[in-house]
N, C-alpha and C. Protein backbone atom coordinates (compact mmCIF):
# COMPACT_ATOMS: atom_id res chain seq x y z
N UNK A 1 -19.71 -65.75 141.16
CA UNK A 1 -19.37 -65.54 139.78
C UNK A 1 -20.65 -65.15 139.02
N UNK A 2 -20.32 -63.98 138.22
CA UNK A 2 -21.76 -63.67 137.44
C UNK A 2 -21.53 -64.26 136.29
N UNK A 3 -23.03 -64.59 135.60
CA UNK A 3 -23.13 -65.60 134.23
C UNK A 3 -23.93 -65.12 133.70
N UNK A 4 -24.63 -65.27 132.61
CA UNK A 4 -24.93 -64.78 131.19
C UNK A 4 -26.39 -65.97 131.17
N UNK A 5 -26.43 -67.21 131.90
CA UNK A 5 -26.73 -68.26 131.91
C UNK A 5 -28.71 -67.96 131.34
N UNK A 6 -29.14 -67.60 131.61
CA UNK A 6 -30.48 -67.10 132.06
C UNK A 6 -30.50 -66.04 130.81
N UNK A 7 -29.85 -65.43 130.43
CA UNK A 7 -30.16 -64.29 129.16
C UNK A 7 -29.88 -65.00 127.79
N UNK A 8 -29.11 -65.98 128.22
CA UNK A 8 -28.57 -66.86 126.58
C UNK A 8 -29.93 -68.06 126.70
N UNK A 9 -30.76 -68.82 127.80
CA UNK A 9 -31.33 -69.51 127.90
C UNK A 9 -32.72 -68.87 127.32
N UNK A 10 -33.15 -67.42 127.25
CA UNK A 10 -34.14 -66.99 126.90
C UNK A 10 -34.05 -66.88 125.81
N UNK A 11 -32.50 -66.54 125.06
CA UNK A 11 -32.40 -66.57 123.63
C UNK A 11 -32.68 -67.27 122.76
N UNK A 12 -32.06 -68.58 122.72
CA UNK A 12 -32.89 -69.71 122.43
C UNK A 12 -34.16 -70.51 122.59
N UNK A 13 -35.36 -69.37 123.53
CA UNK A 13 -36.47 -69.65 123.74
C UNK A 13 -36.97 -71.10 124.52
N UNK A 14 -35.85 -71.25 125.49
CA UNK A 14 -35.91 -72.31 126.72
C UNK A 14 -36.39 -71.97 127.84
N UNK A 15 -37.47 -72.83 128.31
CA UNK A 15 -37.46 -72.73 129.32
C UNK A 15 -36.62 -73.08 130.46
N UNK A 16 -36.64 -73.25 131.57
CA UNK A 16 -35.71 -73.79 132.93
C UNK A 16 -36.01 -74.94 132.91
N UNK A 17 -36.88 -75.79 132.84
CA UNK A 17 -37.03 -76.98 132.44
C UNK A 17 -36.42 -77.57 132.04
N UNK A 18 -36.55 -76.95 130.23
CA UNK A 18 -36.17 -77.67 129.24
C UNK A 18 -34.69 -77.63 129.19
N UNK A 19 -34.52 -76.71 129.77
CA UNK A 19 -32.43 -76.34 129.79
C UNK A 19 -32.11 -78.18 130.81
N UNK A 20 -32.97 -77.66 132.29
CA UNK A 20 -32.48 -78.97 132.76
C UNK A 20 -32.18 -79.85 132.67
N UNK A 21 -33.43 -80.43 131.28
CA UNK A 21 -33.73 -82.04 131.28
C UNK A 21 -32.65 -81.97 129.80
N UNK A 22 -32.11 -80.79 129.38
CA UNK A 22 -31.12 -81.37 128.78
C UNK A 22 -29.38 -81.70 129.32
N UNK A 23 -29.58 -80.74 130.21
CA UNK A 23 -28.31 -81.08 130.76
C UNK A 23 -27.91 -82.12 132.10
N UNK A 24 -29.77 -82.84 132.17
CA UNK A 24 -29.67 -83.93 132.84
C UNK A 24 -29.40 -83.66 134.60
N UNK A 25 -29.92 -82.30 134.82
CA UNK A 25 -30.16 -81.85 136.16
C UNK A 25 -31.20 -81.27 137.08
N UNK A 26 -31.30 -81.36 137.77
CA UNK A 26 -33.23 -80.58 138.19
C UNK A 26 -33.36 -79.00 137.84
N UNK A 27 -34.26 -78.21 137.64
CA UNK A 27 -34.65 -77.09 137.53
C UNK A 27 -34.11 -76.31 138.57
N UNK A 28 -34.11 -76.69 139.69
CA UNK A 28 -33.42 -76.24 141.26
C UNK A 28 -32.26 -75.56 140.69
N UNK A 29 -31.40 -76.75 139.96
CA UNK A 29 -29.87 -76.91 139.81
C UNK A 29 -30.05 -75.56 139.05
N UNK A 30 -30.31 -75.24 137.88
CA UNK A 30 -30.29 -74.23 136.76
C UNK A 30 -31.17 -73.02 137.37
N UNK A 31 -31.60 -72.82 138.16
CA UNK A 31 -32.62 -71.21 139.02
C UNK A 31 -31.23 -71.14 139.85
N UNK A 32 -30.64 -71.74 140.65
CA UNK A 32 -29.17 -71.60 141.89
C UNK A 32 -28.35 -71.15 141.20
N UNK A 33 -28.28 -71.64 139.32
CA UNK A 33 -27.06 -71.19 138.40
C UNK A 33 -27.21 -70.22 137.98
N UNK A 34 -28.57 -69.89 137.49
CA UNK A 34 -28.46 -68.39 137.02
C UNK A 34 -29.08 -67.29 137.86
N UNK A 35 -29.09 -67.55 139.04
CA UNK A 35 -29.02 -66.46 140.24
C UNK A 35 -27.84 -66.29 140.89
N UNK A 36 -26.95 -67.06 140.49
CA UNK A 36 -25.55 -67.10 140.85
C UNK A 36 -24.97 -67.36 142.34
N UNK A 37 -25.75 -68.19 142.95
CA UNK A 37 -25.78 -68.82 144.20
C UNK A 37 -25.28 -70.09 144.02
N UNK A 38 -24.87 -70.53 143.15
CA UNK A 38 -24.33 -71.85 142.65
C UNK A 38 -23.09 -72.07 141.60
N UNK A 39 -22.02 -72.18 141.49
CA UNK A 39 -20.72 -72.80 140.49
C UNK A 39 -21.05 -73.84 140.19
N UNK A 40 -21.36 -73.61 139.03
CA UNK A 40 -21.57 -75.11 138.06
C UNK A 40 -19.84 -75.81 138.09
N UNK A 41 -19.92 -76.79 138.28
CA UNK A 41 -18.29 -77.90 138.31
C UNK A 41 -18.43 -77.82 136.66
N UNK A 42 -17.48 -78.18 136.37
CA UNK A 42 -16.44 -77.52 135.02
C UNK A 42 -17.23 -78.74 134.15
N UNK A 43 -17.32 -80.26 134.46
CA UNK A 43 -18.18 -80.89 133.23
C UNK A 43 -19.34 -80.84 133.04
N UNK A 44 -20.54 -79.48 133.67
CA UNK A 44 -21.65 -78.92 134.11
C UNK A 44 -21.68 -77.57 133.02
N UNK A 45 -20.19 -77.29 133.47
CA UNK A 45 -20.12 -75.54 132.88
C UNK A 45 -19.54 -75.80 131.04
N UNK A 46 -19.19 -76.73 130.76
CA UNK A 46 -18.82 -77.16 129.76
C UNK A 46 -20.67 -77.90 129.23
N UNK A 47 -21.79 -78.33 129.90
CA UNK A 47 -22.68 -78.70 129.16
C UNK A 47 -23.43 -77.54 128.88
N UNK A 48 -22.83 -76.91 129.80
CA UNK A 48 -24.22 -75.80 129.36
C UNK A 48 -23.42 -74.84 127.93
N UNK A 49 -22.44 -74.55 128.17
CA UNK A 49 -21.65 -73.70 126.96
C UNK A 49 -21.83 -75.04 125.61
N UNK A 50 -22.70 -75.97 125.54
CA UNK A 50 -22.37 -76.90 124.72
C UNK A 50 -24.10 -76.33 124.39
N UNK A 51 -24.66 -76.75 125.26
CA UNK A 51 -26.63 -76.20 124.78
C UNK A 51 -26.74 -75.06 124.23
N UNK A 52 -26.09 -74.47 125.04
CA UNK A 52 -26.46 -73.00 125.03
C UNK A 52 -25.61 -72.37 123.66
N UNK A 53 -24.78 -72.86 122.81
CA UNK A 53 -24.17 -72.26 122.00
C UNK A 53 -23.02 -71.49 122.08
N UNK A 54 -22.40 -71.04 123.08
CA UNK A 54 -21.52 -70.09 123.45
C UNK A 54 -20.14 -71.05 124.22
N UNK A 55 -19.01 -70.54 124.77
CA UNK A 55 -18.09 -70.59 124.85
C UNK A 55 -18.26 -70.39 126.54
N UNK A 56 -18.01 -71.34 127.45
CA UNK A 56 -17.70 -71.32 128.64
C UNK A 56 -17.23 -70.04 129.31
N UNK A 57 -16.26 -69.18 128.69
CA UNK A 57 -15.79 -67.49 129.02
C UNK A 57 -16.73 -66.92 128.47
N UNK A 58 -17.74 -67.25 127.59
CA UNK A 58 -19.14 -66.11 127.28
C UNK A 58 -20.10 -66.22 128.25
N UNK A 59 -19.92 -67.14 128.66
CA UNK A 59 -21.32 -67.51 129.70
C UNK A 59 -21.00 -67.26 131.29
N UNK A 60 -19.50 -67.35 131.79
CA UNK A 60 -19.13 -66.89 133.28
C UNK A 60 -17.92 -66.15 133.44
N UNK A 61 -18.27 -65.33 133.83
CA UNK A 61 -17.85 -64.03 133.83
C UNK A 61 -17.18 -63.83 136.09
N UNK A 62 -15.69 -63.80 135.48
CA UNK A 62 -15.38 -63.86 136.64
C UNK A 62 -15.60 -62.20 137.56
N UNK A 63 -15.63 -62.38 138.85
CA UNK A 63 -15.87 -61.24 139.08
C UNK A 63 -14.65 -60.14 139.72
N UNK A 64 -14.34 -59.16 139.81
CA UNK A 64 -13.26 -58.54 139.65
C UNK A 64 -12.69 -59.16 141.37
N UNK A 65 -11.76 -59.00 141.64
CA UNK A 65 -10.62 -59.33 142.38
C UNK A 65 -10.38 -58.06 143.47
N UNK A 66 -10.67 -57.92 144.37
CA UNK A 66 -10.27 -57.04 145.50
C UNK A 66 -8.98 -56.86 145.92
N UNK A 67 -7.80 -55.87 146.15
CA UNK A 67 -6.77 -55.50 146.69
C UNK A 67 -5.65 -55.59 146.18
């Protein structure tokens, strides 16, 4: 799934860090999320659309559907 995660986090002038230690997860967790090697679980994807300002459908972006 592609995300927005990493372009809205620069917006607000956060680092990866600071995103973490607010959403109470390691830096690991948030570099796996916004390289998109990782699905944040829904009370994860709901903290970050809560930091980050935006709306859970602004921030992950499903990816189109084959066949």
């Amino acid at each position: 799934m592609k995300n927005r995660v990493a372009q809205e986090r620069v917006r607000l002038g956060l680092s990866q860090v600071q995103l973490a230690e607010r959403l109470g997860v390691s830096r690991q967790t948030v570099i796996s999320i916004e390289k998109g090697r990782f699905d944040p679980s829904l009370p994860l994807a709901f903290g970050l659309a809560r930091v980050l300002g935006r709306r859970i459908e602004e921030l992950f972006l499903p990816e189109q559907l084959e066949g």
